[in-house]
Each structure stands twice: as C-alpha cells, then as structure tokens.
PDBML (XML) file of the C-alpha atoms, coordinates in Angstrom:
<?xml version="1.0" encoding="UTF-8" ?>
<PDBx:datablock datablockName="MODEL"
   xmlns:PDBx="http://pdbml.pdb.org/schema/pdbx-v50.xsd"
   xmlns:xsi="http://www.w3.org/2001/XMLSchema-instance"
   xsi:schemaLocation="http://pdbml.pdb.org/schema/pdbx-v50.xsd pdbx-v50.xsd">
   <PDBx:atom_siteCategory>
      <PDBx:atom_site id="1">
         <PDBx:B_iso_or_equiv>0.00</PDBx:B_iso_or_equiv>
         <PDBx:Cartn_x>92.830</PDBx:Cartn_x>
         <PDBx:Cartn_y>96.096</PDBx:Cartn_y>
         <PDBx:Cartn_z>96.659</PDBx:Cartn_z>
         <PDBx:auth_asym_id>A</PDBx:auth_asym_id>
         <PDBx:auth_atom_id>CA</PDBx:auth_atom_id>
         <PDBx:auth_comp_id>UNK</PDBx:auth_comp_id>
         <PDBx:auth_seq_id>1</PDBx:auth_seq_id>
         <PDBx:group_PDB>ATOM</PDBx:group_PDB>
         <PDBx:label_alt_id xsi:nil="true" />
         <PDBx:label_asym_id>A</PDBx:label_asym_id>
         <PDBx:label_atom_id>CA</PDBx:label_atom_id>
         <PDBx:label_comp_id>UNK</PDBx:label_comp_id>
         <PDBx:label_entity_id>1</PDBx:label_entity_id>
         <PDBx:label_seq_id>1</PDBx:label_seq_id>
         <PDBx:occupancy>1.00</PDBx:occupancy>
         <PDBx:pdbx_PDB_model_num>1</PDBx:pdbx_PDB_model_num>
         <PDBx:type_symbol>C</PDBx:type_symbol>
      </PDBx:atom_site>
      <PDBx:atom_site id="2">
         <PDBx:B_iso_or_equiv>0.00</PDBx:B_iso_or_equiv>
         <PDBx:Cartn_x>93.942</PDBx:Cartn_x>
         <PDBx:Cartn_y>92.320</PDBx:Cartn_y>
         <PDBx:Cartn_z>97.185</PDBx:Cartn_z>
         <PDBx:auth_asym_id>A</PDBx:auth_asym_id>
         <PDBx:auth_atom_id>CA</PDBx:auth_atom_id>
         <PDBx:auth_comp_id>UNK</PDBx:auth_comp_id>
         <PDBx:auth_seq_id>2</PDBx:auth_seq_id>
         <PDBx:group_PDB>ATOM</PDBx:group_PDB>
         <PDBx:label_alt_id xsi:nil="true" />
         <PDBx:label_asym_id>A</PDBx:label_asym_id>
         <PDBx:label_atom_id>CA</PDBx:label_atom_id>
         <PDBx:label_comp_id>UNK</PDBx:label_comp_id>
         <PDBx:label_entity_id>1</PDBx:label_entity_id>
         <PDBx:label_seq_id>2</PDBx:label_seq_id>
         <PDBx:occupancy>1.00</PDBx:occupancy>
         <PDBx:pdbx_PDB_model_num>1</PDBx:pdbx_PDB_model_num>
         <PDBx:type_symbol>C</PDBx:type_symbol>
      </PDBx:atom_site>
      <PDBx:atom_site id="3">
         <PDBx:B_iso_or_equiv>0.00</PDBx:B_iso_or_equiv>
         <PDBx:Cartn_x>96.921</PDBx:Cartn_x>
         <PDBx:Cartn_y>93.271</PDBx:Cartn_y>
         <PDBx:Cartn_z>95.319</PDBx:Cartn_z>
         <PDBx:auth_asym_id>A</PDBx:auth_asym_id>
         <PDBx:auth_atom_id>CA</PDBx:auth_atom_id>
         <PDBx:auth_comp_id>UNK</PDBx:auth_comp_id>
         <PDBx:auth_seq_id>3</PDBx:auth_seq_id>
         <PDBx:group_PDB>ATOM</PDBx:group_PDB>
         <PDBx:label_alt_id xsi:nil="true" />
         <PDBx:label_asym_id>A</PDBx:label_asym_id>
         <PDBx:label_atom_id>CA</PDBx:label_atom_id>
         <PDBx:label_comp_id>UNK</PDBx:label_comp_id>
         <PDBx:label_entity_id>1</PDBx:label_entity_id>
         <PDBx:label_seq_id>3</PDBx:label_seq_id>
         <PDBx:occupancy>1.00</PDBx:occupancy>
         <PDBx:pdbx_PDB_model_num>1</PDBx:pdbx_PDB_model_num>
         <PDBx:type_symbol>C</PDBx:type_symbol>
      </PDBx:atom_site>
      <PDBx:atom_site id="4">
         <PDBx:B_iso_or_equiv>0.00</PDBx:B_iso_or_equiv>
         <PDBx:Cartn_x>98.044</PDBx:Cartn_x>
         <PDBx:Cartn_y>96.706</PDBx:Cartn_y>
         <PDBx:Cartn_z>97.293</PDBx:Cartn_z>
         <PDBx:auth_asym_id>A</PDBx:auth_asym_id>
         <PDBx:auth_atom_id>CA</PDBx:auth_atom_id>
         <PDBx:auth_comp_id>UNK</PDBx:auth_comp_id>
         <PDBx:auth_seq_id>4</PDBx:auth_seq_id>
         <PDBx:group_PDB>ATOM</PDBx:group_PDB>
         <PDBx:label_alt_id xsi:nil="true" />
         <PDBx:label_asym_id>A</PDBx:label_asym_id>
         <PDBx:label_atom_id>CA</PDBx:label_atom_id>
         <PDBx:label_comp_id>UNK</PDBx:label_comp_id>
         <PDBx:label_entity_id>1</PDBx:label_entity_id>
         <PDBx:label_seq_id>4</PDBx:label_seq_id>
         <PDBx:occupancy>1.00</PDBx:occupancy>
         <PDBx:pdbx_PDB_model_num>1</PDBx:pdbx_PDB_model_num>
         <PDBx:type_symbol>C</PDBx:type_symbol>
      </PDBx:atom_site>
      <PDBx:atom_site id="5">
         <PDBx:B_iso_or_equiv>0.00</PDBx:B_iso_or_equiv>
         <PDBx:Cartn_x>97.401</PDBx:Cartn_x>
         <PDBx:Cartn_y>94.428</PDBx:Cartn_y>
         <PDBx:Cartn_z>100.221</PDBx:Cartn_z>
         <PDBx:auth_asym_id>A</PDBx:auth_asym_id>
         <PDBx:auth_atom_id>CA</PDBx:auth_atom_id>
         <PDBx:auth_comp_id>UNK</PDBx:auth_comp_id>
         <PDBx:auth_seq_id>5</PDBx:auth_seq_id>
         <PDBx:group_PDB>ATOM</PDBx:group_PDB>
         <PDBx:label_alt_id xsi:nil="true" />
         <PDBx:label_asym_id>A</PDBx:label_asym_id>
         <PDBx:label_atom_id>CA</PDBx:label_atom_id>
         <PDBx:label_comp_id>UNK</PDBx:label_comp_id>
         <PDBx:label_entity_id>1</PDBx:label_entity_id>
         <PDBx:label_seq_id>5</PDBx:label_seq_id>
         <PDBx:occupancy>1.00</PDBx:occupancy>
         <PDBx:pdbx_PDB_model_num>1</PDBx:pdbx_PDB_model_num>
         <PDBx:type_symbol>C</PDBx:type_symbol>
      </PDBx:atom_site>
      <PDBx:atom_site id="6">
         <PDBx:B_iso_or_equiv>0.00</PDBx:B_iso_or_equiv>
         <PDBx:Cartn_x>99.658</PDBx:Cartn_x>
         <PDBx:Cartn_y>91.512</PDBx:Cartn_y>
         <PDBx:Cartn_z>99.571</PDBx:Cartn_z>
         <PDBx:auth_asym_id>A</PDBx:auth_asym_id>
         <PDBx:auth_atom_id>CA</PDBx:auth_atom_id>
         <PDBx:auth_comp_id>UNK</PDBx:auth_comp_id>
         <PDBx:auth_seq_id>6</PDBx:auth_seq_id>
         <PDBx:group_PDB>ATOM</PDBx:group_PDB>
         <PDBx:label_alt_id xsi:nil="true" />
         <PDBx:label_asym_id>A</PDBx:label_asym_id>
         <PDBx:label_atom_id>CA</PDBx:label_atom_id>
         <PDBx:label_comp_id>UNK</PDBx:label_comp_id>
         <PDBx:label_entity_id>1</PDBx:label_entity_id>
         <PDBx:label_seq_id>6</PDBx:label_seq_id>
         <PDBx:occupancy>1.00</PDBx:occupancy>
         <PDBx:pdbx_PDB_model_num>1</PDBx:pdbx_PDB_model_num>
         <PDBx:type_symbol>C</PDBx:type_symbol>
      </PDBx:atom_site>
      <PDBx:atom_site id="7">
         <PDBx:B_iso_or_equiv>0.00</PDBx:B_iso_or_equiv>
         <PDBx:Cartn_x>102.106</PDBx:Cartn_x>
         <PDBx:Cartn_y>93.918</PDBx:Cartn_y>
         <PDBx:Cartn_z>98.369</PDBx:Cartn_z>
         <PDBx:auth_asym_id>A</PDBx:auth_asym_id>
         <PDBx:auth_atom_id>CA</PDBx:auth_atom_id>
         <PDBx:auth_comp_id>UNK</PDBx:auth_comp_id>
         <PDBx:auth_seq_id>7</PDBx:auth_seq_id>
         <PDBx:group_PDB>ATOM</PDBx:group_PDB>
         <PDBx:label_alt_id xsi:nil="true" />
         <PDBx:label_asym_id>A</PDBx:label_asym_id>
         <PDBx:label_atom_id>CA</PDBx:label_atom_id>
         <PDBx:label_comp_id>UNK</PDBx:label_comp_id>
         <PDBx:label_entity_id>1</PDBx:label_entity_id>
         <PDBx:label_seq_id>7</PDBx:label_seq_id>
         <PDBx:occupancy>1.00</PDBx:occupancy>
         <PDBx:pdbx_PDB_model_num>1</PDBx:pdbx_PDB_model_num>
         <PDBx:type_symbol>C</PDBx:type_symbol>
      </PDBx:atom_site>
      <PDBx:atom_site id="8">
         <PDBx:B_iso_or_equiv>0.00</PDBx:B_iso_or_equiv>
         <PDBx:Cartn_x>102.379</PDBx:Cartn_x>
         <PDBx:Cartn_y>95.881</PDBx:Cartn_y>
         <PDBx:Cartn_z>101.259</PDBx:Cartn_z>
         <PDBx:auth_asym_id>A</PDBx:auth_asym_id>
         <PDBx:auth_atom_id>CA</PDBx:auth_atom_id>
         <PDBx:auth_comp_id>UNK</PDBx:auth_comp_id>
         <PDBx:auth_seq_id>8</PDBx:auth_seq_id>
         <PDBx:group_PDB>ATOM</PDBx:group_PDB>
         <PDBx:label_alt_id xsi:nil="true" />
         <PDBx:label_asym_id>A</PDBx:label_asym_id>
         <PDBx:label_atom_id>CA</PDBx:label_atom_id>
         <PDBx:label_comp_id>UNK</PDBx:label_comp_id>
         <PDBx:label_entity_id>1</PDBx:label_entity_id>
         <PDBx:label_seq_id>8</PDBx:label_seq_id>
         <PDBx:occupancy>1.00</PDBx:occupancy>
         <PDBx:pdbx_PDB_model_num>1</PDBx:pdbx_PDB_model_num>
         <PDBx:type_symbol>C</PDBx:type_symbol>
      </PDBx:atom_site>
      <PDBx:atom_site id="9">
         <PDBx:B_iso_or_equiv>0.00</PDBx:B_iso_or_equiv>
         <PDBx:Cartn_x>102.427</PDBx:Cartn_x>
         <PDBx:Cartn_y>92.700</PDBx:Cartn_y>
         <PDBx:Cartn_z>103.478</PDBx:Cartn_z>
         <PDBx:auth_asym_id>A</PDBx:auth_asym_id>
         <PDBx:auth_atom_id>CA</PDBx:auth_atom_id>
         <PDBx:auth_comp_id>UNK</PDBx:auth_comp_id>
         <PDBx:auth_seq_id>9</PDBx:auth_seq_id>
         <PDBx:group_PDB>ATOM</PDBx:group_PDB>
         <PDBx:label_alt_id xsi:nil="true" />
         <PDBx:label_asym_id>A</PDBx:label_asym_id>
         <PDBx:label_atom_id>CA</PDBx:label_atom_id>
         <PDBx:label_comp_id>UNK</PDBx:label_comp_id>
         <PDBx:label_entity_id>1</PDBx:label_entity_id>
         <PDBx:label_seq_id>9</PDBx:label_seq_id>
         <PDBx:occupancy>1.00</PDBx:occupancy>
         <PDBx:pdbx_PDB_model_num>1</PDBx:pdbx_PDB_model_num>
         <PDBx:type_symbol>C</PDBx:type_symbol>
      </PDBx:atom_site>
      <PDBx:atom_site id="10">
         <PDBx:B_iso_or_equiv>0.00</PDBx:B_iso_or_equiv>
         <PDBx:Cartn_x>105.412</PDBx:Cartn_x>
         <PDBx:Cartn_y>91.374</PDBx:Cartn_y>
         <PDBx:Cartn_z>101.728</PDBx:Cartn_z>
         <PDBx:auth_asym_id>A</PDBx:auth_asym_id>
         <PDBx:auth_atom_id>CA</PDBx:auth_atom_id>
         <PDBx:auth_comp_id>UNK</PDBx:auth_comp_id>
         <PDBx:auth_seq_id>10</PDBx:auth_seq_id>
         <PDBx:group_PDB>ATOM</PDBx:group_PDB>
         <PDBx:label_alt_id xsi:nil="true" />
         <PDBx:label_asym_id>A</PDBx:label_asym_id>
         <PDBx:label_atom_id>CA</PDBx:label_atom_id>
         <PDBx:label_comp_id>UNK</PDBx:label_comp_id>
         <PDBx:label_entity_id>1</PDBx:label_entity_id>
         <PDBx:label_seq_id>10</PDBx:label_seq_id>
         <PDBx:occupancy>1.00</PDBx:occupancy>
         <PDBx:pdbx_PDB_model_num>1</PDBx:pdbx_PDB_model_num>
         <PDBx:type_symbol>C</PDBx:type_symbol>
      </PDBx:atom_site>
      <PDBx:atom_site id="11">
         <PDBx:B_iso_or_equiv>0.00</PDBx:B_iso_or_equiv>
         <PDBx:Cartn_x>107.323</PDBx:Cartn_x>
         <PDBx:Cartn_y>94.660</PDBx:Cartn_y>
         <PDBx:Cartn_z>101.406</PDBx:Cartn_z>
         <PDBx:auth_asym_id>A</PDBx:auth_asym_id>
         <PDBx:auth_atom_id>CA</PDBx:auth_atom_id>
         <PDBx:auth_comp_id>UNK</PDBx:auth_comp_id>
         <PDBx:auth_seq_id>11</PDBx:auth_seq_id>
         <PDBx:group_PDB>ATOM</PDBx:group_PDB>
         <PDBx:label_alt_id xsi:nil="true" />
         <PDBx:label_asym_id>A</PDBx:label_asym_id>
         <PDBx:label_atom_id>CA</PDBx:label_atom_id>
         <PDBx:label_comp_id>UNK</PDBx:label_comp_id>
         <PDBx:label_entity_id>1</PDBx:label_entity_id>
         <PDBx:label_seq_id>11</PDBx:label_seq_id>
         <PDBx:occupancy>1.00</PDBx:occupancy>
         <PDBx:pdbx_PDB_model_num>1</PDBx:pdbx_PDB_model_num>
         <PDBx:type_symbol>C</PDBx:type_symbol>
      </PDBx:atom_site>
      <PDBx:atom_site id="12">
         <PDBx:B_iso_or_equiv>0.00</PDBx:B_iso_or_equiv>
         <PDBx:Cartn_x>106.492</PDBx:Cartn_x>
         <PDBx:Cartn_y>95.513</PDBx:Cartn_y>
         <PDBx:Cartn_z>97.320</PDBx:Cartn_z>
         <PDBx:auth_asym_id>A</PDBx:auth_asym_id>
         <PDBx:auth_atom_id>CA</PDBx:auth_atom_id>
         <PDBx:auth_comp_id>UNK</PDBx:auth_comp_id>
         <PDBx:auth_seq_id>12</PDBx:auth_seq_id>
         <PDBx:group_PDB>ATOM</PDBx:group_PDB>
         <PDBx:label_alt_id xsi:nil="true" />
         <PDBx:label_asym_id>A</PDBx:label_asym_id>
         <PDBx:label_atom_id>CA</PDBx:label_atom_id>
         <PDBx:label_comp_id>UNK</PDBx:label_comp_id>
         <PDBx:label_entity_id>1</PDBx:label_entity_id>
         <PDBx:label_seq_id>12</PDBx:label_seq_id>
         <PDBx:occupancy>1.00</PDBx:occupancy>
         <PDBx:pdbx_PDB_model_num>1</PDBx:pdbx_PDB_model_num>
         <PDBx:type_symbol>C</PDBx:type_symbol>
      </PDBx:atom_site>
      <PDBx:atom_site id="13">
         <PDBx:B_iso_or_equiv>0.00</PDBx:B_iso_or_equiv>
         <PDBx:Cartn_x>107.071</PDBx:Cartn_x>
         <PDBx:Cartn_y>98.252</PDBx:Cartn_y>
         <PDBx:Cartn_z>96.224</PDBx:Cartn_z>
         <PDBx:auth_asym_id>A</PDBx:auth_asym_id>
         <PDBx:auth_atom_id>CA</PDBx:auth_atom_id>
         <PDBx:auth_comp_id>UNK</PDBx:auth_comp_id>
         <PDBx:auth_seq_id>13</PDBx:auth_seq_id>
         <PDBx:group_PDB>ATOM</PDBx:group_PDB>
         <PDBx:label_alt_id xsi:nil="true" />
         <PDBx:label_asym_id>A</PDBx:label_asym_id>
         <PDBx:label_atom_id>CA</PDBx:label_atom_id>
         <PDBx:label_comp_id>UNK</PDBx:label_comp_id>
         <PDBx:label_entity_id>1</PDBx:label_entity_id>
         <PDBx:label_seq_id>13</PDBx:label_seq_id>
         <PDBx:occupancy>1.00</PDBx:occupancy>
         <PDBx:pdbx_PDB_model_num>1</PDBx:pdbx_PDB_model_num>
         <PDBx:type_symbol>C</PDBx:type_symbol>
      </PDBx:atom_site>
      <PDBx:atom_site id="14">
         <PDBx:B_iso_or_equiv>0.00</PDBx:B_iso_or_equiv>
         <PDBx:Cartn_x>104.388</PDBx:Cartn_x>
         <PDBx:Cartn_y>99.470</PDBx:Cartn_y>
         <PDBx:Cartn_z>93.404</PDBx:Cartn_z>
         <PDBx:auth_asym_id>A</PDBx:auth_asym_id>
         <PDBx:auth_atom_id>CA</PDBx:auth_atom_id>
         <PDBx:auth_comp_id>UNK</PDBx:auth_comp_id>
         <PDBx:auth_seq_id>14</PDBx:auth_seq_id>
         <PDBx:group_PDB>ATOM</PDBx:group_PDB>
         <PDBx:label_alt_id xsi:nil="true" />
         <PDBx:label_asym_id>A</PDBx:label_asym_id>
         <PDBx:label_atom_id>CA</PDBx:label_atom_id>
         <PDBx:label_comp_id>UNK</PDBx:label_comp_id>
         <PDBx:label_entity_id>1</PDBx:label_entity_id>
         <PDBx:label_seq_id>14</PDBx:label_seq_id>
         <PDBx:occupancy>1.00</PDBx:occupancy>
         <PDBx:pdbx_PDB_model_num>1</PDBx:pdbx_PDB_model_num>
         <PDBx:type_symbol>C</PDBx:type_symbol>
      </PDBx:atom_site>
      <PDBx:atom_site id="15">
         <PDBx:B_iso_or_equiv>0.00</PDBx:B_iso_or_equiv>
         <PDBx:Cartn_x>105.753</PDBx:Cartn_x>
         <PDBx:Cartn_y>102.650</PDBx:Cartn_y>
         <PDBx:Cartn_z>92.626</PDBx:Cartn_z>
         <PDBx:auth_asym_id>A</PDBx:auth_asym_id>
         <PDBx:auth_atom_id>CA</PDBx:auth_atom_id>
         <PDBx:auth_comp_id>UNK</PDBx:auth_comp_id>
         <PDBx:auth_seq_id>15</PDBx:auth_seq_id>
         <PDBx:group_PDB>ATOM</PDBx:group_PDB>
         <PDBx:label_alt_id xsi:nil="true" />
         <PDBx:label_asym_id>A</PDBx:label_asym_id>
         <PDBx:label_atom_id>CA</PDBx:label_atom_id>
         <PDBx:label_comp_id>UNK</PDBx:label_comp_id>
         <PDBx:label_entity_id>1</PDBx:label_entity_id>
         <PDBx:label_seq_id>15</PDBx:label_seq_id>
         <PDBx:occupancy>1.00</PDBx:occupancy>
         <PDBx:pdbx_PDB_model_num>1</PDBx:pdbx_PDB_model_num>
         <PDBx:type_symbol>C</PDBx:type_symbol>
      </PDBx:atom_site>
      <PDBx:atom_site id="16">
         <PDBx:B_iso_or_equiv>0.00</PDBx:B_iso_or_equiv>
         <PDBx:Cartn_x>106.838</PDBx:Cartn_x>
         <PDBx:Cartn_y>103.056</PDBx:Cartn_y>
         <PDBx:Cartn_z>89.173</PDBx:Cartn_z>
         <PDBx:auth_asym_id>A</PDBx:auth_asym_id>
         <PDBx:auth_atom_id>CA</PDBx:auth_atom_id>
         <PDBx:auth_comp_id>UNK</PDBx:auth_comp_id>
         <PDBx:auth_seq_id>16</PDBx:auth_seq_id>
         <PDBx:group_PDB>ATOM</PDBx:group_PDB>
         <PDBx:label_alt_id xsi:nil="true" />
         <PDBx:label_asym_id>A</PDBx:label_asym_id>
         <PDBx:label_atom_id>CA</PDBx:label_atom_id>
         <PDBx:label_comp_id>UNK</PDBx:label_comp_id>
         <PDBx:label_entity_id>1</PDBx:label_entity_id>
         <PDBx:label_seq_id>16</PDBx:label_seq_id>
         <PDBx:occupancy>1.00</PDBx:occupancy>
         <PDBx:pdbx_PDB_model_num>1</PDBx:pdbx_PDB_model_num>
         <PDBx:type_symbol>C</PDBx:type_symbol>
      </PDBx:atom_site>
      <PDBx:atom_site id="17">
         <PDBx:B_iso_or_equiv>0.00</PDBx:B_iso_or_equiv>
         <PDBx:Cartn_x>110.726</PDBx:Cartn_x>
         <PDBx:Cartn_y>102.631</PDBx:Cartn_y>
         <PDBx:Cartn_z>89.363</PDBx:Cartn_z>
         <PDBx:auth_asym_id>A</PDBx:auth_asym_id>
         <PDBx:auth_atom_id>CA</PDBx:auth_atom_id>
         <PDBx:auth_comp_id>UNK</PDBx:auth_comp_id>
         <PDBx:auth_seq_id>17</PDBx:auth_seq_id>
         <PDBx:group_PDB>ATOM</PDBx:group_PDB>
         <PDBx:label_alt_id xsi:nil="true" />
         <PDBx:label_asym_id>A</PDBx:label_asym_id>
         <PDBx:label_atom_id>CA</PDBx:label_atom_id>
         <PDBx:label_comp_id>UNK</PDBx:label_comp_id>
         <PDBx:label_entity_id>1</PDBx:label_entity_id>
         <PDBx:label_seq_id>17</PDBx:label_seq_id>
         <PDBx:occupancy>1.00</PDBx:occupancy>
         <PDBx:pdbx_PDB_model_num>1</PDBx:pdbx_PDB_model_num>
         <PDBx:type_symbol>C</PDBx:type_symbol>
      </PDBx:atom_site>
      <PDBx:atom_site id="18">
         <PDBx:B_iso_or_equiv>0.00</PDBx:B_iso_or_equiv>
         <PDBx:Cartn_x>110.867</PDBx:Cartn_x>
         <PDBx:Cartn_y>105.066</PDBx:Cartn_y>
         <PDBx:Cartn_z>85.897</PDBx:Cartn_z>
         <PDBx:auth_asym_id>A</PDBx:auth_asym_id>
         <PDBx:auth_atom_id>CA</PDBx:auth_atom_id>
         <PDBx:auth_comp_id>UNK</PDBx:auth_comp_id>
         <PDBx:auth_seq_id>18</PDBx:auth_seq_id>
         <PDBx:group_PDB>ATOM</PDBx:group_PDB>
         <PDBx:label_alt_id xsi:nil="true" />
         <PDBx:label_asym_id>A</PDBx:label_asym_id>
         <PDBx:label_atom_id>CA</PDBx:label_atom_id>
         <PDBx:label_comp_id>UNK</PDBx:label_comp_id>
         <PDBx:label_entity_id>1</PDBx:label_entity_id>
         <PDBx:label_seq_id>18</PDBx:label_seq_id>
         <PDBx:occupancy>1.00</PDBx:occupancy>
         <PDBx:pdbx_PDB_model_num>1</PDBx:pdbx_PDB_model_num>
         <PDBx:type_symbol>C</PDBx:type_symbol>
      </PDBx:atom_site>
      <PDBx:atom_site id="19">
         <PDBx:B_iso_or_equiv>0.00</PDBx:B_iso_or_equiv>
         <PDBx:Cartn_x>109.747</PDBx:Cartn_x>
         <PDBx:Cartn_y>108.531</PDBx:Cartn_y>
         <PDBx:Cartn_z>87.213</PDBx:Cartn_z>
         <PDBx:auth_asym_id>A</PDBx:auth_asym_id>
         <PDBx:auth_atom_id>CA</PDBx:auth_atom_id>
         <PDBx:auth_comp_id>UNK</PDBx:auth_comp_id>
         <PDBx:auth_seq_id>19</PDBx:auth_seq_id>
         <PDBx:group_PDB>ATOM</PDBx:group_PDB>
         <PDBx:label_alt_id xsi:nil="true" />
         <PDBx:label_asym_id>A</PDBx:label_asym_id>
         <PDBx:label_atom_id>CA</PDBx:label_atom_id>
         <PDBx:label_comp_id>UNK</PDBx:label_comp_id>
         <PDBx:label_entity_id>1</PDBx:label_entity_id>
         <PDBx:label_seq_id>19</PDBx:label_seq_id>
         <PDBx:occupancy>1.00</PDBx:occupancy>
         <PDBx:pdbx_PDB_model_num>1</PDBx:pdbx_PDB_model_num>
         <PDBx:type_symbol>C</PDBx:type_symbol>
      </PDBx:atom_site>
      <PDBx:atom_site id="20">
         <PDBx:B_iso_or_equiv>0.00</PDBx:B_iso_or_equiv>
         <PDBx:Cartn_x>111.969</PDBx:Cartn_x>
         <PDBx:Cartn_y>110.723</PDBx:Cartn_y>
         <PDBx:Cartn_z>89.191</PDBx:Cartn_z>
         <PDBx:auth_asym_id>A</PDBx:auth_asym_id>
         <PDBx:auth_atom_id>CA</PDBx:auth_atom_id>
         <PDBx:auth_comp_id>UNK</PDBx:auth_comp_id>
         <PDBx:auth_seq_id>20</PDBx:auth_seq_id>
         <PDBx:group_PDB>ATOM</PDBx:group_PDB>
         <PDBx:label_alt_id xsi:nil="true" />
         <PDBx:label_asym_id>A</PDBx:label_asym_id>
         <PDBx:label_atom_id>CA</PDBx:label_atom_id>
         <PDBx:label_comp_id>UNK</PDBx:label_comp_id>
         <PDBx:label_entity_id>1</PDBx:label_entity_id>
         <PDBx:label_seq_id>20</PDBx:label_seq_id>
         <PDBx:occupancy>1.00</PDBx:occupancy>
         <PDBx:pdbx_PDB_model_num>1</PDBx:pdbx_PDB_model_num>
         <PDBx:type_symbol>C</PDBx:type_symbol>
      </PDBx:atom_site>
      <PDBx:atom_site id="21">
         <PDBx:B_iso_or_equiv>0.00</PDBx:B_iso_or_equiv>
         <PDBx:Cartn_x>111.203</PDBx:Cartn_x>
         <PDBx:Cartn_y>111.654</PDBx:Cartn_y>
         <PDBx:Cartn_z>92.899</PDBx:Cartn_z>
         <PDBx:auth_asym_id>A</PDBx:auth_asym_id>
         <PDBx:auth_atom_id>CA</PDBx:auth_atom_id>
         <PDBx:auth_comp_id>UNK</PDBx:auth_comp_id>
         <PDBx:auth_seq_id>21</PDBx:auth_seq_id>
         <PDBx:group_PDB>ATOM</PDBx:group_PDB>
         <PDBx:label_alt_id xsi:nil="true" />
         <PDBx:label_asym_id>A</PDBx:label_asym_id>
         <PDBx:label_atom_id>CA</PDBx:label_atom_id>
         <PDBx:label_comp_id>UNK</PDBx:label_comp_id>
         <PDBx:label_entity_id>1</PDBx:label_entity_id>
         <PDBx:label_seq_id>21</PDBx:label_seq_id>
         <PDBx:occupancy>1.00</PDBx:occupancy>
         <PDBx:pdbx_PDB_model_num>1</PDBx:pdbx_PDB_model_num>
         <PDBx:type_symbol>C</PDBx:type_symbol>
      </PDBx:atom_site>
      <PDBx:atom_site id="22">
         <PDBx:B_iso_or_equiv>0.00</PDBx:B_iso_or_equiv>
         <PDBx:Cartn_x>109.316</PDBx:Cartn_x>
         <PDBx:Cartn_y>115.185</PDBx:Cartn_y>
         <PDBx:Cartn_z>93.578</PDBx:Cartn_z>
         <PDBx:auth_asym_id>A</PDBx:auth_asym_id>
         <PDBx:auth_atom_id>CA</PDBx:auth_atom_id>
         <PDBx:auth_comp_id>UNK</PDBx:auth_comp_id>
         <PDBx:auth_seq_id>22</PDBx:auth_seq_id>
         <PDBx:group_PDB>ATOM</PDBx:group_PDB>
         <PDBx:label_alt_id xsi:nil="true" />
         <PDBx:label_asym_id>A</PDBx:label_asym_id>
         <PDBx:label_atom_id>CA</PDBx:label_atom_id>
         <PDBx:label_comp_id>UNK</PDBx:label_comp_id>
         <PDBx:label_entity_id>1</PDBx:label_entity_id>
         <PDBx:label_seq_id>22</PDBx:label_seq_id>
         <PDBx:occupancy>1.00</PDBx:occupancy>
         <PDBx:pdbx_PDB_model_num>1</PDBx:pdbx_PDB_model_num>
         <PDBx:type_symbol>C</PDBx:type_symbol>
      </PDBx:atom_site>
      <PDBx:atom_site id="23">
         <PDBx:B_iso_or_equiv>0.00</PDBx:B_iso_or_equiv>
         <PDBx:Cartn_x>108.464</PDBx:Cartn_x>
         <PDBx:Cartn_y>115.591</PDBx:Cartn_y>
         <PDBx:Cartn_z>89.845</PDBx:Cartn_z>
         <PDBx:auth_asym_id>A</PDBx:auth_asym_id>
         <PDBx:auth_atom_id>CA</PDBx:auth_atom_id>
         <PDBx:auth_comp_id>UNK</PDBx:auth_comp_id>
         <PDBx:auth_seq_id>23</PDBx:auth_seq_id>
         <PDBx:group_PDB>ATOM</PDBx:group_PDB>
         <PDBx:label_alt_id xsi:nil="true" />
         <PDBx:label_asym_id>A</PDBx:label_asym_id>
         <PDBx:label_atom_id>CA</PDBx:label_atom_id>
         <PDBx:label_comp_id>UNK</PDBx:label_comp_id>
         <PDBx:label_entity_id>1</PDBx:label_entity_id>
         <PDBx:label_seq_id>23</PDBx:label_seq_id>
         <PDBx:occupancy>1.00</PDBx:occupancy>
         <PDBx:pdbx_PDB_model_num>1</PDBx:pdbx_PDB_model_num>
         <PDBx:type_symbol>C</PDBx:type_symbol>
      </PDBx:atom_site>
      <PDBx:atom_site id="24">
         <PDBx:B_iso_or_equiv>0.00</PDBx:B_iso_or_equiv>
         <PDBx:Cartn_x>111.927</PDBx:Cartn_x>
         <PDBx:Cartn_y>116.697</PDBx:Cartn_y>
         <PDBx:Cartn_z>89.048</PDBx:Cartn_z>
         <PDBx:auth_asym_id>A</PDBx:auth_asym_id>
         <PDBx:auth_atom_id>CA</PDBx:auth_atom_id>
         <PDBx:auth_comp_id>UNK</PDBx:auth_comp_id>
         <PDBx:auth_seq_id>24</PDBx:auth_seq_id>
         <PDBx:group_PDB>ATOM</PDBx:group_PDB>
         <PDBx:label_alt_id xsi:nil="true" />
         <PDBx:label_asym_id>A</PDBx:label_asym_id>
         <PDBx:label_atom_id>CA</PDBx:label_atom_id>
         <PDBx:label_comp_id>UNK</PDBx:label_comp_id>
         <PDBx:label_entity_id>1</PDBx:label_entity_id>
         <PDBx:label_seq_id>24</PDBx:label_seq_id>
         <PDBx:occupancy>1.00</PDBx:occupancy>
         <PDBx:pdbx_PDB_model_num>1</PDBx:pdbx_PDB_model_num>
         <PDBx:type_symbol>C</PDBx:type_symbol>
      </PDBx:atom_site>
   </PDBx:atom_siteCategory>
</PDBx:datablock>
C-alpha cells in the first residue's frame, strides 16, 4: 500500500507497460 501510495503521489505509473489496452 506504501508503494501504490508513493507512486501515485509522484505520478508512477504501475501498469504493466507489456499488455495491450482493452485485452486486445
């Protein structure tokens, strides 16, 4: 949770960058 957290304060992004959008 501290990690989602930080992540979204500091604009991460933690979706996997390897699937394609709307399970295409």
């Amino acid at each position: 949770d501290a990690v989602r957290q930080k992540a979204a304060e500091n604009g991460v992004s933690l979706k996997p960058t390897n699937q394609s959008p709307y399970n295409r």
